[in-house]
Protein backbone atom coordinates (compact mmCIF):
# COMPACT_ATOMS: atom_id res chain seq x y z
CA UNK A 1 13.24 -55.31 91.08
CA UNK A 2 15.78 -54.67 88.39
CA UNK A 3 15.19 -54.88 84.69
CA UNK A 4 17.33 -54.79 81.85
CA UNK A 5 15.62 -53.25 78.90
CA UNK A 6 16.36 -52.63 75.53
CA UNK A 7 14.74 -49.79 73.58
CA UNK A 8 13.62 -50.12 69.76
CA UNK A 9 12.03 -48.31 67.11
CA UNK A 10 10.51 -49.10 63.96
CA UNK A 11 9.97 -45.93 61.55
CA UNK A 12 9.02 -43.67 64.96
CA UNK A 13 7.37 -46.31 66.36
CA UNK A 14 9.18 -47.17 69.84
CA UNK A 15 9.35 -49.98 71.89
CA UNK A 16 10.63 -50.94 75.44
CA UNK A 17 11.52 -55.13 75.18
CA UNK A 18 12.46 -57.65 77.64
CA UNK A 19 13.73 -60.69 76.85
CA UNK A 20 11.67 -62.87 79.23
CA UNK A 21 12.71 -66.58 78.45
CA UNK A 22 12.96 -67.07 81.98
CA UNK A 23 9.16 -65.72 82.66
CA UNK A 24 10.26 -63.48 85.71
CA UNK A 25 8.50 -60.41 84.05
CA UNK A 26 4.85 -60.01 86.31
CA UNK A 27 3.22 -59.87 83.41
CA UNK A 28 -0.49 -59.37 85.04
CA UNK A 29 1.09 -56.00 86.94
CA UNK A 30 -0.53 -53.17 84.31
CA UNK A 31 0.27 -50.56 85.86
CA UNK A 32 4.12 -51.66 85.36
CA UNK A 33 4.32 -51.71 82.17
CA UNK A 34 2.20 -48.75 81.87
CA UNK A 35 4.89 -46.75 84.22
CA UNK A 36 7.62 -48.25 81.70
CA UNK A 37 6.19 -47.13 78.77
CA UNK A 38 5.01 -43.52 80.53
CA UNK A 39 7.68 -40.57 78.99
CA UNK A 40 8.14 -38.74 81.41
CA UNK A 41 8.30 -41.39 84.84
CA UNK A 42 9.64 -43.95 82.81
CA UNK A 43 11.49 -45.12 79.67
CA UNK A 44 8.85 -44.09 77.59
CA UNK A 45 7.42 -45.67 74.58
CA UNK A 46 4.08 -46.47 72.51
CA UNK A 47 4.53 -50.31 73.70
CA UNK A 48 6.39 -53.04 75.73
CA UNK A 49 7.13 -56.14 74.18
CA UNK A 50 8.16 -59.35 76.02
CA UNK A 51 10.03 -62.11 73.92
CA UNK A 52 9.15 -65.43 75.41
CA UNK A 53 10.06 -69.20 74.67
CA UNK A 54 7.67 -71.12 72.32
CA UNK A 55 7.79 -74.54 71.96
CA UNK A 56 6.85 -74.62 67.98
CA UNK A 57 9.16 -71.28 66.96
CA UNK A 58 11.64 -69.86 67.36
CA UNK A 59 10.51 -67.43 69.95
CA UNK A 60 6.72 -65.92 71.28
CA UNK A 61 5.64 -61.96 70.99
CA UNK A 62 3.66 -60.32 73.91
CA UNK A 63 2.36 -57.26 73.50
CA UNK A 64 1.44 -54.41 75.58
CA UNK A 65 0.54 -50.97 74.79
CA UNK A 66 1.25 -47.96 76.41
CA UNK A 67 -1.70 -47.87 79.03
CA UNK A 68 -0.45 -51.44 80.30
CA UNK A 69 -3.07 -53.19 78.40
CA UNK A 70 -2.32 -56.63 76.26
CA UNK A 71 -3.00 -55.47 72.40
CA UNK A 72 -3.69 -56.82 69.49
CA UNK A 73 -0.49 -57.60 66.71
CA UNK A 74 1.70 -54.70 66.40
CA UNK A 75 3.38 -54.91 63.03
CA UNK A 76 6.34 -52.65 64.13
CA UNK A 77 6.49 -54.19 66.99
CA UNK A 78 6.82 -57.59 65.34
CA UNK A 79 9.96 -56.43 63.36
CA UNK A 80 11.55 -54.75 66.21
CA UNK A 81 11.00 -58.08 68.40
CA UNK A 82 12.52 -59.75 65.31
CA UNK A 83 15.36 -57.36 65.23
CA UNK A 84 15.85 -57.79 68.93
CA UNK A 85 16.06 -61.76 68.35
CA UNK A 86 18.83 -61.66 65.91
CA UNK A 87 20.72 -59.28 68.06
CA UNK A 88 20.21 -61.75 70.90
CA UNK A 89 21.69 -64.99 68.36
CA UNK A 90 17.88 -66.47 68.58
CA UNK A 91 17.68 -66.03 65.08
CA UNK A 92 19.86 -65.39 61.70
CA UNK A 93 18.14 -64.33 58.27
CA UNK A 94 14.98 -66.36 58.42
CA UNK A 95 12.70 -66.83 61.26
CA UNK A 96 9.41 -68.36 62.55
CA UNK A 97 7.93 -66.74 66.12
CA UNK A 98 4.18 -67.27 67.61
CA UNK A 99 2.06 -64.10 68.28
CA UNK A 100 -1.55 -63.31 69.51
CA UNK A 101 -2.79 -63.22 65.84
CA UNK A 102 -0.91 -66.64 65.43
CA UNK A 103 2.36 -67.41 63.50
CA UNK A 104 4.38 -65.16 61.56
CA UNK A 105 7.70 -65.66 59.31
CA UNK A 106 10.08 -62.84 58.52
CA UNK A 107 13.46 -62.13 57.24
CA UNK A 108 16.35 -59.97 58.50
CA UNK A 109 19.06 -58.01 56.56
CA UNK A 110 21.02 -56.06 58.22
CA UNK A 111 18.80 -53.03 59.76
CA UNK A 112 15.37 -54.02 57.19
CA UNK A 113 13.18 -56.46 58.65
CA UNK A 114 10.38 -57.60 56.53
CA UNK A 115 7.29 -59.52 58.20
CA UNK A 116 4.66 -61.12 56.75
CA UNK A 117 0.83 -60.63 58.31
CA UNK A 118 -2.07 -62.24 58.82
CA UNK A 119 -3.96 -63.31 55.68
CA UNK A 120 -7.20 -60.72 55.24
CA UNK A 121 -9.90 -62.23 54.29
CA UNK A 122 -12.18 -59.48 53.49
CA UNK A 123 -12.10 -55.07 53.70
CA UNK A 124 -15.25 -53.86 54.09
CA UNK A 125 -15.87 -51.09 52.35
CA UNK A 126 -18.54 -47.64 53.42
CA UNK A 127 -19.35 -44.71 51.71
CA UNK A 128 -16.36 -42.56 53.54
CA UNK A 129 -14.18 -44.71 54.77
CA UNK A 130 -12.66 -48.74 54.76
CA UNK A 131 -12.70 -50.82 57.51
CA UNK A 132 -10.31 -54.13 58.13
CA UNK A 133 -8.71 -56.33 60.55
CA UNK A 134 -4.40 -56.84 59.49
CA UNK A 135 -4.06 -58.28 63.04
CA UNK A 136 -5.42 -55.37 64.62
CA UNK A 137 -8.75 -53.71 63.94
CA UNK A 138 -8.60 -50.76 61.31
CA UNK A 139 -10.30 -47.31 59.91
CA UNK A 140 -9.26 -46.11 56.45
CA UNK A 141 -9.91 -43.05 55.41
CA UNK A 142 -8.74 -40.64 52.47
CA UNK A 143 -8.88 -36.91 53.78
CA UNK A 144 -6.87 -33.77 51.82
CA UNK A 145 -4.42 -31.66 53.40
CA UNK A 146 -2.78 -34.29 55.94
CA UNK A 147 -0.31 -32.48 56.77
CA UNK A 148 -2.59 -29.89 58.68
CA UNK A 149 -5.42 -32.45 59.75
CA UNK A 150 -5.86 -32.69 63.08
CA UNK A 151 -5.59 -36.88 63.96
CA UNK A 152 -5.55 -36.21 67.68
CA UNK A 153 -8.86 -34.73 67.16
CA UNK A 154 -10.27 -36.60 64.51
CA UNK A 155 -9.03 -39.94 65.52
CA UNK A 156 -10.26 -39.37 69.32
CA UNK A 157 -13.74 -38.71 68.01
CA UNK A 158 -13.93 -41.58 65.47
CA UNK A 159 -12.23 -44.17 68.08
CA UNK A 160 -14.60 -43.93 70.55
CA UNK A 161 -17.66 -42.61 68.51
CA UNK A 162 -17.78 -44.82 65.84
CA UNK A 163 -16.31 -47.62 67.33
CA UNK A 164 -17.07 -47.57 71.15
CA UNK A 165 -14.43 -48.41 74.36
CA UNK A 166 -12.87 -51.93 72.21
CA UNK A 167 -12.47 -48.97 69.81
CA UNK A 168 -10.47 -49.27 66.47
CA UNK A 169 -7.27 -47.62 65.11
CA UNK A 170 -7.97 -44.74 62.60
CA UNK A 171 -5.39 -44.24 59.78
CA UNK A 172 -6.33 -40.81 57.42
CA UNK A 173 -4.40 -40.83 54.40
CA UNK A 174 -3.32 -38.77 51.51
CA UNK A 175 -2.58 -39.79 47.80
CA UNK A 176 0.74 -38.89 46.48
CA UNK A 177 1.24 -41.20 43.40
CA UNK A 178 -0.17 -44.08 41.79
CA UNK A 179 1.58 -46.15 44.52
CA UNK A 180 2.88 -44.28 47.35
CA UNK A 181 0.73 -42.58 50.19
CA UNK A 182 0.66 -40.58 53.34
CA UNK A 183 -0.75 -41.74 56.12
CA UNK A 184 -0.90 -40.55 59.85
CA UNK A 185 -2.51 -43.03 62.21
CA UNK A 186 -4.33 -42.32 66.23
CA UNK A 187 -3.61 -45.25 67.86
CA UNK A 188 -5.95 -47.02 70.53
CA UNK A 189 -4.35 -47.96 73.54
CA UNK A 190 -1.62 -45.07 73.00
CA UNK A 191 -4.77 -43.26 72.75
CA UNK A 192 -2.85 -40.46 70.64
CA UNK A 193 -1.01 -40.38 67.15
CA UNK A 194 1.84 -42.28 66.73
CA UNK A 195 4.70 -41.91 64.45
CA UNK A 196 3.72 -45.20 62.68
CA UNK A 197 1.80 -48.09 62.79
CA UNK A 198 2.76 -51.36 60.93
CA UNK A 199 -0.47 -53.22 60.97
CA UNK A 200 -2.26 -49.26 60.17
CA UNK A 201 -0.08 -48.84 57.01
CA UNK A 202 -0.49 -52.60 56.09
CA UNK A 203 -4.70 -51.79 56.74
CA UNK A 204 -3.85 -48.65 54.56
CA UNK A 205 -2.53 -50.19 51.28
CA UNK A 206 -4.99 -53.39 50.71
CA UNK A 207 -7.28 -50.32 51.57
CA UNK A 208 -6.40 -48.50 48.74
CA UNK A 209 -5.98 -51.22 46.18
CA UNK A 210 -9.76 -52.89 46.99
CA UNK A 211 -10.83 -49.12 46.52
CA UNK A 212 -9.49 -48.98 43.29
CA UNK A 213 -6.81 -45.80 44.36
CA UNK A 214 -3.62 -48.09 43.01
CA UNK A 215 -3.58 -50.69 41.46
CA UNK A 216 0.12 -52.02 42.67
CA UNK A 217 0.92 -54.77 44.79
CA UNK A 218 3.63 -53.03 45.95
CA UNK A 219 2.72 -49.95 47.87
CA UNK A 220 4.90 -47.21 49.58
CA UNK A 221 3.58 -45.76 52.55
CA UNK A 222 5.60 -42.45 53.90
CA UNK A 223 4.40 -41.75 58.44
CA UNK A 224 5.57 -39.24 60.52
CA UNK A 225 8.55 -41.58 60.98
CA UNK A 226 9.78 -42.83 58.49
CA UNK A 227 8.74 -45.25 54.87
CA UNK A 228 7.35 -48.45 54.75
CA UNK A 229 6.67 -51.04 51.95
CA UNK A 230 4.01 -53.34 52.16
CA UNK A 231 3.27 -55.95 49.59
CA UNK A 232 0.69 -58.65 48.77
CA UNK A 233 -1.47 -61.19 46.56
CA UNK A 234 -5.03 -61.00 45.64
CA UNK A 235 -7.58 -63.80 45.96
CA UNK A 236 -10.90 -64.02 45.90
CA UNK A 237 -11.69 -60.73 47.23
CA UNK A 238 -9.28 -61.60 50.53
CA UNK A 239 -5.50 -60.97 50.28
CA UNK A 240 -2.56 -63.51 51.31
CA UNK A 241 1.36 -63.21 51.13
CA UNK A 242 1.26 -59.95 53.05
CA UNK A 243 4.66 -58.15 54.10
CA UNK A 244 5.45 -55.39 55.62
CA UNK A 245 9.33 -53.96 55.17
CA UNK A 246 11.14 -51.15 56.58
CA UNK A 247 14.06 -50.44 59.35
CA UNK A 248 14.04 -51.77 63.05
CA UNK A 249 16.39 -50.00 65.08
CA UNK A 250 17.82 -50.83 68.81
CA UNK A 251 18.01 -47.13 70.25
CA UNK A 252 19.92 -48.04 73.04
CA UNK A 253 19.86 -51.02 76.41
CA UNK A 254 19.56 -49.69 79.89
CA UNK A 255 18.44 -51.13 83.45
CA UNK A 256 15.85 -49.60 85.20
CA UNK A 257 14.66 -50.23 88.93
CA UNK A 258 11.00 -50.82 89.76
């Protein structure tokens, strides 16, 4: 079989997609789409995304990630898949697709994509850390010296120790101003750090503001791969009007035979 594939990235965080309209992608075969994503026998990425006809939007999101598993929402992802839709005429500067977390609007302009998430209804808060679901499940926690931490390490331990095989993504973050943090994320499913996560840096500011670290609704988060703005309201404890903004990137296109 021969696939055409197109290869994204979103602030470090890289994507194989497939435009699957047709539905000719074997979508049960994990151990394909773990191949594709593998870097060094295949394309290599952190996830494959299939965009797929939806009878109420404009388009559907499918998400794998890199050990051939479906995920939860992947907020990079998202605005790559958007990013991939207006390069395929689906879509112009406004857009409405269908995702595993439900429906999601965003807006395109030129290389920024901005998506809105999931409304949160609640972060719960421990002694050393925050936890909170932005579409995925996620671990917040401040540490000092990011820069040297050691997330492979760290994250592995907390992932599976704390949260067991469904597991959690862990996000460790750093303070640099009264808005604007650090944060370096271990991803499940990639099993390993990534250079970003959307719905980890999206987990990471309504972290921050219930926790009293900033006290914006604008919040600029700097990864491994690049910045990220996320905004949002407050209500009753729970947070709505969520976006996440930043760059979405087609790398390059390419066929592949599997």
């Amino acid at each position: 079989m021969k696939l055409q594939f197109f290869k994204y990235q979103g602030t470090g965080n890289d994507f194989v997609i497939l435009d699957n309209r047709e539905g000719k992608f074997p979508k049960d075969d994990t151990k394909l789409v773990a191949q594709l994503c593998d870097r060094r026998f295949g394309i290599g990425a952190d996830g494959l995304i299939l965009l797929e006809k939806d009878d109420a939007t404009d388009f559907r999101m499918v998400y794998y990630n890199a050990d051939g598993e479906e995920g939860s929402m992947c907020g990079n992802g998202g605005r790559c898949l958007v990013a991939f839709a207006h390069y395929l005429g689906i879509v112009e500067k406004e857009t409405t697709f269908n995702a595993v977390d439900g429906l999601h609007y965003a807006e395109v302009e030129g290389d920024i994509v901005n998506l809105k998430m999931v409304d949160v209804d609640e972060v719960h808060e421990k002694s050393a850390y925050s936890f909170l679901d932005t579409g995925s499940p996620h671990h917040v926690q401040l540490v000092n010296d990011l820069g040297h931490f050691d997330v492979q390490k760290e994250g592995k331990k907390l992932r599976y120790g704390l949260y067991g095989q469904a597991g959690s993504n862990i996000n460790f973050v750093e303070q640099q101003d009264a808005d604007t943090f650090q944060v370096r994320t271990y991803e499940r499913g990639v099993e390993g750090e990534t250079f970003s996560c959307g719905t980890g840096v999206t987990a990471v500011a309504l972290a921050m503001y219930t926790a009293g670290k900033t006290k914006a609704n604008q919040v600029h988060i700097h990864t491994l791969g690049g910045d990220l703005t996320i905004s949002f309201e407050q209500h009753n404890g729970g947070y709505s009007n969520i976006f996440l903004k930043g760059p979405a990137i087609q790398v390059y296109k390419g066929e592949i035979e599997c």
